[in-house]
N, C-alpha and C. Protein backbone atom coordinates (compact mmCIF):
# COMPACT_ATOMS: atom_id res chain seq x y z
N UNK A 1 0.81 -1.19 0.00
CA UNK A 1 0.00 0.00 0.00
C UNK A 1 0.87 1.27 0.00
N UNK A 2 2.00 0.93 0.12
CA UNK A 2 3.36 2.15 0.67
C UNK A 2 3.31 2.58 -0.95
N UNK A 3 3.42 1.77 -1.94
CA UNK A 3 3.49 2.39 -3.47
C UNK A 3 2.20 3.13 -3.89
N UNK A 4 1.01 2.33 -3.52
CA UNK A 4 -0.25 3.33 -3.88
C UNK A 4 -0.21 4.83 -3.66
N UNK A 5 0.27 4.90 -2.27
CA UNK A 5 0.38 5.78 -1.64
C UNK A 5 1.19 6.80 -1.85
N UNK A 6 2.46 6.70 -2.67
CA UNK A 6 3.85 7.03 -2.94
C UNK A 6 2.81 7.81 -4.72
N UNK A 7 2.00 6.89 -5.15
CA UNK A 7 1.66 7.40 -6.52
C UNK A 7 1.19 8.34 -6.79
N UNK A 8 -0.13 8.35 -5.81
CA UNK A 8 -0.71 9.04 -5.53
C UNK A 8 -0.43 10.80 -5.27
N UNK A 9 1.27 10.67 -4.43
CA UNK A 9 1.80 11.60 -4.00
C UNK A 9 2.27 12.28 -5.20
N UNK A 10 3.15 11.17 -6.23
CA UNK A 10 3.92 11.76 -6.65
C UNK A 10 3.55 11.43 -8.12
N UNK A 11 2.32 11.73 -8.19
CA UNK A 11 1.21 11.40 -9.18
C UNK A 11 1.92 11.29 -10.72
N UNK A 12 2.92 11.80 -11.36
CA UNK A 12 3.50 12.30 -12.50
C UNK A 12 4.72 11.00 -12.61
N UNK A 13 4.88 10.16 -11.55
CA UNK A 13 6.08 9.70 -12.01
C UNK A 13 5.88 8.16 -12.51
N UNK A 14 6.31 7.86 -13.43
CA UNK A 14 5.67 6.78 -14.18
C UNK A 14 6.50 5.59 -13.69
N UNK A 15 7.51 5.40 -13.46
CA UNK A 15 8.00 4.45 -12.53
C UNK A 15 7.19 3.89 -11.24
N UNK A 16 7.44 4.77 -10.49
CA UNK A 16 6.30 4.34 -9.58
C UNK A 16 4.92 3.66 -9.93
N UNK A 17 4.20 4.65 -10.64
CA UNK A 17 3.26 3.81 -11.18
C UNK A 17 3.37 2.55 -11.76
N UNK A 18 4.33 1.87 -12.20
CA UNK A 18 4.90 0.91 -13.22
C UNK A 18 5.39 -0.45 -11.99
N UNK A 19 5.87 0.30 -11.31
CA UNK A 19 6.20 -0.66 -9.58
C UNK A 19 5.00 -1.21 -8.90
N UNK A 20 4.04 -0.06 -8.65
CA UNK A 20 2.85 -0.37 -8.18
C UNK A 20 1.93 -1.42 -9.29
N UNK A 21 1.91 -1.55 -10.62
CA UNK A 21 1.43 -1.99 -11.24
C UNK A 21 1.68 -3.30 -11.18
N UNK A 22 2.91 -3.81 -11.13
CA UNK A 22 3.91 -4.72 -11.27
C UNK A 22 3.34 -5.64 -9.82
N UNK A 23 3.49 -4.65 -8.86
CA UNK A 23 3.08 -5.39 -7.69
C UNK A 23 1.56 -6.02 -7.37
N UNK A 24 0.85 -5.37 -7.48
CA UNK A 24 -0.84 -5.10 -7.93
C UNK A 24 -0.57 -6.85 -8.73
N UNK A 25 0.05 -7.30 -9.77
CA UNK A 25 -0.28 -7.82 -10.41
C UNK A 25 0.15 -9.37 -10.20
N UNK A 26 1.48 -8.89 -9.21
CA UNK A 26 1.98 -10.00 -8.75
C UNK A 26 1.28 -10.79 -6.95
N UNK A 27 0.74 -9.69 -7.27
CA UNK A 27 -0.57 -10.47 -5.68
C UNK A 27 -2.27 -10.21 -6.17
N UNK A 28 -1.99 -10.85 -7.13
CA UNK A 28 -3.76 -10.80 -8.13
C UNK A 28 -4.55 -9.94 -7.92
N UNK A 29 -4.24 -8.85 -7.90
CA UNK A 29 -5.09 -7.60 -7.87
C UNK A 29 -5.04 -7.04 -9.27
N UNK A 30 -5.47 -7.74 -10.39
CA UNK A 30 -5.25 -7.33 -11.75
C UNK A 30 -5.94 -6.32 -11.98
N UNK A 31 -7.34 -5.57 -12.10
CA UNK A 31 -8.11 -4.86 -12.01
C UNK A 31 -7.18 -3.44 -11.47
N UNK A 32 -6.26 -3.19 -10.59
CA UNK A 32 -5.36 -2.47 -10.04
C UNK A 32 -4.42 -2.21 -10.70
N UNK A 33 -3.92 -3.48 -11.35
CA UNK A 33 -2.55 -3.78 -12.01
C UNK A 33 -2.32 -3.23 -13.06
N UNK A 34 -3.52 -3.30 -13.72
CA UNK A 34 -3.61 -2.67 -15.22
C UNK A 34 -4.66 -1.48 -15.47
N UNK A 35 -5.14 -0.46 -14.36
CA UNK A 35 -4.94 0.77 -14.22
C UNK A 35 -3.77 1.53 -13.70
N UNK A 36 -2.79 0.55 -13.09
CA UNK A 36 -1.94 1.17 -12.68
C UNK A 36 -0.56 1.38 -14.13
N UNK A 37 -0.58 0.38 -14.83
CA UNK A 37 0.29 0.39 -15.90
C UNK A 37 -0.56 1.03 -16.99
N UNK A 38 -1.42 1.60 -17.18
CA UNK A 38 -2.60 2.26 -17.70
C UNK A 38 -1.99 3.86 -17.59
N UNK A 39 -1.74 3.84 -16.94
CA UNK A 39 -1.57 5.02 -15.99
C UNK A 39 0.20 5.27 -16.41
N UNK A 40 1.03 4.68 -16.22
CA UNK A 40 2.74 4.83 -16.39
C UNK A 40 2.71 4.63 -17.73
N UNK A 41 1.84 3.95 -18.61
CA UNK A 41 2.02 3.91 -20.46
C UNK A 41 1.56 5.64 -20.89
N UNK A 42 0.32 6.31 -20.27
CA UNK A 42 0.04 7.38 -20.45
C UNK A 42 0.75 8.65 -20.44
N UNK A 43 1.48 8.47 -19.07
CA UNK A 43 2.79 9.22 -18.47
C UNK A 43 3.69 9.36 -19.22
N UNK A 44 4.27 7.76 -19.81
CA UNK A 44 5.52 7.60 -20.86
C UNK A 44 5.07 8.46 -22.26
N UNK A 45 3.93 8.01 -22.64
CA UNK A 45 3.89 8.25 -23.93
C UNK A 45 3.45 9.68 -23.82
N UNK A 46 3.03 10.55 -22.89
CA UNK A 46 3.05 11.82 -23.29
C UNK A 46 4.53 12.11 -22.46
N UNK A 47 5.21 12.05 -22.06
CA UNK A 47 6.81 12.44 -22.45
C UNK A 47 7.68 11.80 -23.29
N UNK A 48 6.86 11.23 -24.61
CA UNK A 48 7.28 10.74 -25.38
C UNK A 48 8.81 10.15 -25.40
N UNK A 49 8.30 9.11 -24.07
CA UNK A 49 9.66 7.80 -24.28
C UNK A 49 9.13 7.29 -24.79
N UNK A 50 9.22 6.93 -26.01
CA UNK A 50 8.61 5.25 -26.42
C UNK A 50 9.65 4.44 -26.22
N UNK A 51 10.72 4.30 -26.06
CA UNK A 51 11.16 2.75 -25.66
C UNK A 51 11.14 2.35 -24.85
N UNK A 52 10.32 3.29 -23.29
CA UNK A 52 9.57 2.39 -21.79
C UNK A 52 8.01 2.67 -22.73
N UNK A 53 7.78 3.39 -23.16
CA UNK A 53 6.07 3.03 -23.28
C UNK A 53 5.85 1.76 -24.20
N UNK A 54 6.57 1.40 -25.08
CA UNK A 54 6.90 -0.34 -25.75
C UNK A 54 6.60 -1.54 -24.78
N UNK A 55 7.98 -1.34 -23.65
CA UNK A 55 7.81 -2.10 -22.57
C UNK A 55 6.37 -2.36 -21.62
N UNK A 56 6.12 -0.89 -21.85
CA UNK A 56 4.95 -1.25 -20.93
C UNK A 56 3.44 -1.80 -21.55
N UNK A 57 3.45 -1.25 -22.91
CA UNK A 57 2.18 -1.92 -23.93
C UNK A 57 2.63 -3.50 -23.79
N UNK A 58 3.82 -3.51 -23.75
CA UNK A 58 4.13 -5.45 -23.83
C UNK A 58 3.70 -6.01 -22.28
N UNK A 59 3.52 -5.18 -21.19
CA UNK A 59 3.51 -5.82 -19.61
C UNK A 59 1.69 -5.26 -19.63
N UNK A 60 1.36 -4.31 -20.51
CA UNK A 60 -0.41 -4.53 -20.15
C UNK A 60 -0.78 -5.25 -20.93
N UNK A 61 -0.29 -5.84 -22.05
CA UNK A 61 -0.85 -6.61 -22.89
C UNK A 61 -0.50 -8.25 -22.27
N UNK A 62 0.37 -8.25 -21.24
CA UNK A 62 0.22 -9.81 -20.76
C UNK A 62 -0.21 -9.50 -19.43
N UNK A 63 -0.63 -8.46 -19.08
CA UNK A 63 -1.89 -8.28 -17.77
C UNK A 63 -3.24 -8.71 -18.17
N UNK A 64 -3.49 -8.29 -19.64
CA UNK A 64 -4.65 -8.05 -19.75
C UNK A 64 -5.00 -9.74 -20.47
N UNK A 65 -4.22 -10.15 -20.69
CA UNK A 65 -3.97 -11.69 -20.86
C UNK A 65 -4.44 -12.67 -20.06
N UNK A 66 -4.09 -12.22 -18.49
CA UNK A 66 -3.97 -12.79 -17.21
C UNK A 66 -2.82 -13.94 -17.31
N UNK A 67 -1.57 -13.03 -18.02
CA UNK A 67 -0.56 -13.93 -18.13
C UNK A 67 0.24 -14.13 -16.21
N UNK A 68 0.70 -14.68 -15.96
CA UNK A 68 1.59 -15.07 -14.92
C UNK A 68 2.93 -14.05 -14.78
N UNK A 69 3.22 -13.08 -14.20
CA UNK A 69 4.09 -12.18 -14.14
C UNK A 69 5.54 -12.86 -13.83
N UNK A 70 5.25 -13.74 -13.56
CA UNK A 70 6.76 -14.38 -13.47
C UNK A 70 7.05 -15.36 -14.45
N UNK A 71 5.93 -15.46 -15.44
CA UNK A 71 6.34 -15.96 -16.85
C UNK A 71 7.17 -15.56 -17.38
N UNK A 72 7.44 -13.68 -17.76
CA UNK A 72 7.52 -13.02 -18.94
C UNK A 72 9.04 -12.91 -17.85
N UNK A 73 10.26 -12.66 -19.30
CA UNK A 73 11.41 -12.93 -18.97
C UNK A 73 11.69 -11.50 -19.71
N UNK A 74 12.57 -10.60 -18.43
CA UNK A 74 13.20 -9.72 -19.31
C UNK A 74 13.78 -9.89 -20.51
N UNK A 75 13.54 -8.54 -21.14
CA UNK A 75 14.17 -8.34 -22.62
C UNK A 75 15.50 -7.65 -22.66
């Protein structure tokens, strides 16, 4: 809850959001998980990183899967 909380604060930072998402997803709170990476793809892509907003279309697209988070093997 320390990351919700942290996001909330520091509402703009897409990492965080991306941590919290990550976590959310890794204790089946998917519904959380993928507003929360919802949320850090939005962030990225209007400060136009796309090579974390890539990463992260690839981690909501195996949220929204209900893939296993400890499936997907860094790239």
């Amino acid at each position: 809850m320390l990351l919700r909380e942290a996001c909330f604060l520091a509402g703009t930072d897409a990492r965080l959001w991306t941590l919290y998402g990550i976590q959310c997803w890794r204790m089946s709170r998917g519904d959380d998980a993928r507003q929360a990476l919802r949320q850090a793809l939005w962030l990225r892509e209007r400060a136009h990183d796309e090579p974390r907003a890539r990463v992260l279309r690839r981690l909501l697209d195996a949220a929204e899967s209900h893939l296993c988070p400890d499936s997907l093997r860094a790239a």
